[in-house]
C-alpha atoms as a PDB file:
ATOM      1  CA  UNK A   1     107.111 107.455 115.554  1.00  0.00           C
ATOM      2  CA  UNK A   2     103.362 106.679 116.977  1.00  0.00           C
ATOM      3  CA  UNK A   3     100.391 107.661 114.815  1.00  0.00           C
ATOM      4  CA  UNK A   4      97.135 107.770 116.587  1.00  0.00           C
ATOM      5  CA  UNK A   5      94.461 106.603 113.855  1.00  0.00           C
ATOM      6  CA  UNK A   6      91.306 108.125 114.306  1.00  0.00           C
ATOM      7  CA  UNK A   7      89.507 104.780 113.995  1.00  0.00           C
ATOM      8  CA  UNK A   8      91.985 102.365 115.828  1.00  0.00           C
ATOM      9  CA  UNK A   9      94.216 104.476 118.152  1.00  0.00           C
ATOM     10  CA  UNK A  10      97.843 104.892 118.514  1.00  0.00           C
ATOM     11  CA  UNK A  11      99.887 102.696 116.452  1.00  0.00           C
ATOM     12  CA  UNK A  12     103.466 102.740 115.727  1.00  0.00           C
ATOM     13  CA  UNK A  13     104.118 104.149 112.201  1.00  0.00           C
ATOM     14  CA  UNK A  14     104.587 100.830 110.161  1.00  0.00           C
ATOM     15  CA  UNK A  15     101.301 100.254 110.309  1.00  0.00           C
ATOM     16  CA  UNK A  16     100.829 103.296 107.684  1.00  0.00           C
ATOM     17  CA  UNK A  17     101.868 103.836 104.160  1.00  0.00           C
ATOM     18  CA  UNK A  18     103.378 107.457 103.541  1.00  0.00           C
ATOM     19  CA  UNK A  19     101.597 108.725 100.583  1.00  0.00           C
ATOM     20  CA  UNK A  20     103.026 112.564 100.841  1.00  0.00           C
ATOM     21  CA  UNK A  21     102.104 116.130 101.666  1.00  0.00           C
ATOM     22  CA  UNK A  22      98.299 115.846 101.700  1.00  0.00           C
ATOM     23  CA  UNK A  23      98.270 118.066  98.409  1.00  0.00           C
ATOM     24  CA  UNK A  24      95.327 115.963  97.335  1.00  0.00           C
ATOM     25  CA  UNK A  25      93.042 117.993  99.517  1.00  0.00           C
ATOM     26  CA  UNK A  26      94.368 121.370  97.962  1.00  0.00           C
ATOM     27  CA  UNK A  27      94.296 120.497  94.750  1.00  0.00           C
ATOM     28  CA  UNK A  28      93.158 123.544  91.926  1.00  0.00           C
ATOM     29  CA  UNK A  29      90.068 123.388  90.038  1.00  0.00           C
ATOM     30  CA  UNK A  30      90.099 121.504  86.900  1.00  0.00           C
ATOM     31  CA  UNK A  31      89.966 124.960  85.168  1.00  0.00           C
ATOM     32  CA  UNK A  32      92.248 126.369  87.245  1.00  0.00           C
ATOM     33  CA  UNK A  33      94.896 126.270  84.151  1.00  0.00           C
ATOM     34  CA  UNK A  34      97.761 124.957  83.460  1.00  0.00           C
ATOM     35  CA  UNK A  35     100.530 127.040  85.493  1.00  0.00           C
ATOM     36  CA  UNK A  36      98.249 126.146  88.613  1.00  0.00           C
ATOM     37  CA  UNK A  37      98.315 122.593  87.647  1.00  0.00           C
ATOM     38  CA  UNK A  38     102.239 122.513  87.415  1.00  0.00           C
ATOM     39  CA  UNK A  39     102.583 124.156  90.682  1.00  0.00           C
ATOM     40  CA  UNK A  40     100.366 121.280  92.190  1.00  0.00           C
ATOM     41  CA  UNK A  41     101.680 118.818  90.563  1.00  0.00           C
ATOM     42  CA  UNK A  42     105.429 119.343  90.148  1.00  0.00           C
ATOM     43  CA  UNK A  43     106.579 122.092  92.852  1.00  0.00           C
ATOM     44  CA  UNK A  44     106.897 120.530  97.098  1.00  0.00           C
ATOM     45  CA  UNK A  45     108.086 121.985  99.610  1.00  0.00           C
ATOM     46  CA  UNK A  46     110.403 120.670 102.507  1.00  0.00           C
ATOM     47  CA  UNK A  47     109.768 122.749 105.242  1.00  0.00           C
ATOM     48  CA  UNK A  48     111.471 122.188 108.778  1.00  0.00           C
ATOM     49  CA  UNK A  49     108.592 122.466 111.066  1.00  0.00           C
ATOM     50  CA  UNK A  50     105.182 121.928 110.639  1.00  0.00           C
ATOM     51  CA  UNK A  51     103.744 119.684 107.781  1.00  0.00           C
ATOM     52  CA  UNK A  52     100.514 118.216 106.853  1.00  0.00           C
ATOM     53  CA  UNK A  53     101.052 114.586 105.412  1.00  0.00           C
ATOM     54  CA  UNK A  54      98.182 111.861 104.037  1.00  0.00           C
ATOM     55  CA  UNK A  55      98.565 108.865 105.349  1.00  0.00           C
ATOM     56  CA  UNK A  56      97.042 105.409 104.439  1.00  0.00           C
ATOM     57  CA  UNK A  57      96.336 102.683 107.415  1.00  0.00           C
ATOM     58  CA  UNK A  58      97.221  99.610 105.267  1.00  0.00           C
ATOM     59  CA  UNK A  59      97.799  97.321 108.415  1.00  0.00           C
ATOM     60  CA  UNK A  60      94.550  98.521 110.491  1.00  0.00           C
ATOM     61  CA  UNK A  61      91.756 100.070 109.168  1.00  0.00           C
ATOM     62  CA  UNK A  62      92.627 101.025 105.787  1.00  0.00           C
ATOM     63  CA  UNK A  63      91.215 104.633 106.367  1.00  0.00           C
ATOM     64  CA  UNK A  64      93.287 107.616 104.964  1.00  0.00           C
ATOM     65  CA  UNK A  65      94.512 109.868 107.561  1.00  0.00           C
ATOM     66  CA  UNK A  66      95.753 113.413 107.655  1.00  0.00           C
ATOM     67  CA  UNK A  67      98.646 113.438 110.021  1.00  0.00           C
ATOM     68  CA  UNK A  68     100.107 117.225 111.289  1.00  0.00           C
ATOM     69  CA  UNK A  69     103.526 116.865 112.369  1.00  0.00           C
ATOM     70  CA  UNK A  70     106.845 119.074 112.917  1.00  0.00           C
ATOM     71  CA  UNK A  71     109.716 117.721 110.921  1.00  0.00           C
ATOM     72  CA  UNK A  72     112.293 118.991 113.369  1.00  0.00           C
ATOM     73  CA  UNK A  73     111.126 117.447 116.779  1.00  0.00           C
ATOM     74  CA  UNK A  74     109.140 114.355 114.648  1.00  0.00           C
ATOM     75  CA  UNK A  75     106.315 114.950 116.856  1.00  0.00           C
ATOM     76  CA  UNK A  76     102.740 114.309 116.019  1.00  0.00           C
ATOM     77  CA  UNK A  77     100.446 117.189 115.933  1.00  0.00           C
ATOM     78  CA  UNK A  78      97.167 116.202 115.120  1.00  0.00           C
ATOM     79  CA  UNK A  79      95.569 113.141 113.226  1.00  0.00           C
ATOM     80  CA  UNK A  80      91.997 113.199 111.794  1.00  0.00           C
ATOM     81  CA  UNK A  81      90.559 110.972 108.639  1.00  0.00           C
ATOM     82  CA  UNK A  82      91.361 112.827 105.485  1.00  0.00           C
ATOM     83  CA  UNK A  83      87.136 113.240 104.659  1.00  0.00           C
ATOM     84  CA  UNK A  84      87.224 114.827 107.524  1.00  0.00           C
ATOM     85  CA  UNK A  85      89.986 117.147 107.168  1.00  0.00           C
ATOM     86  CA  UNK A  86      88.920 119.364 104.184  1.00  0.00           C
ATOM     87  CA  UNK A  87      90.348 121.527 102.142  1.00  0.00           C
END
């Protein structure tokens, strides 16, 4: 798989460090109580199709990158620098 960092351009998938469904970004306000927080915390999905992933350039840049891809055909979607990317 080729990820195209925002900062450096494509790059085969090595490069990166996998860090998970880019929950981080969607995370609950710290009020938002506890069944909220267990939900973010503990429930994931694994959905065939599309997915939204955080990825960290450890061998390049170092930038954190949101990477959209679909699980089925492992194709890449859409890459853009997780500051960027929003909630």
């Amino acid at each position: 798989m080729r990820i195209t960092c925002p900062l450096c351009g494509e790059r085969d998938r090595r490069e990166f460090y996998y860090k998970g469904a880019a929950l981080a970004l969607d995370r609950p306000e710290p009020d938002a109580g506890a069944e909220a927080w267990d939900e973010h915390v503990f429930l994931r999905d694994n959905p065939a199709g599309e997915t939204r992933d955080l990825w960290y350039h450890a061998d390049g840049c170092g930038a954190w990158i949101v990477v959209t891809r679909d699980t089925v055909s492992h194709a890449v979607l859409e890459t853009r620098l997780a500051g960027e990317a929003g909630a």
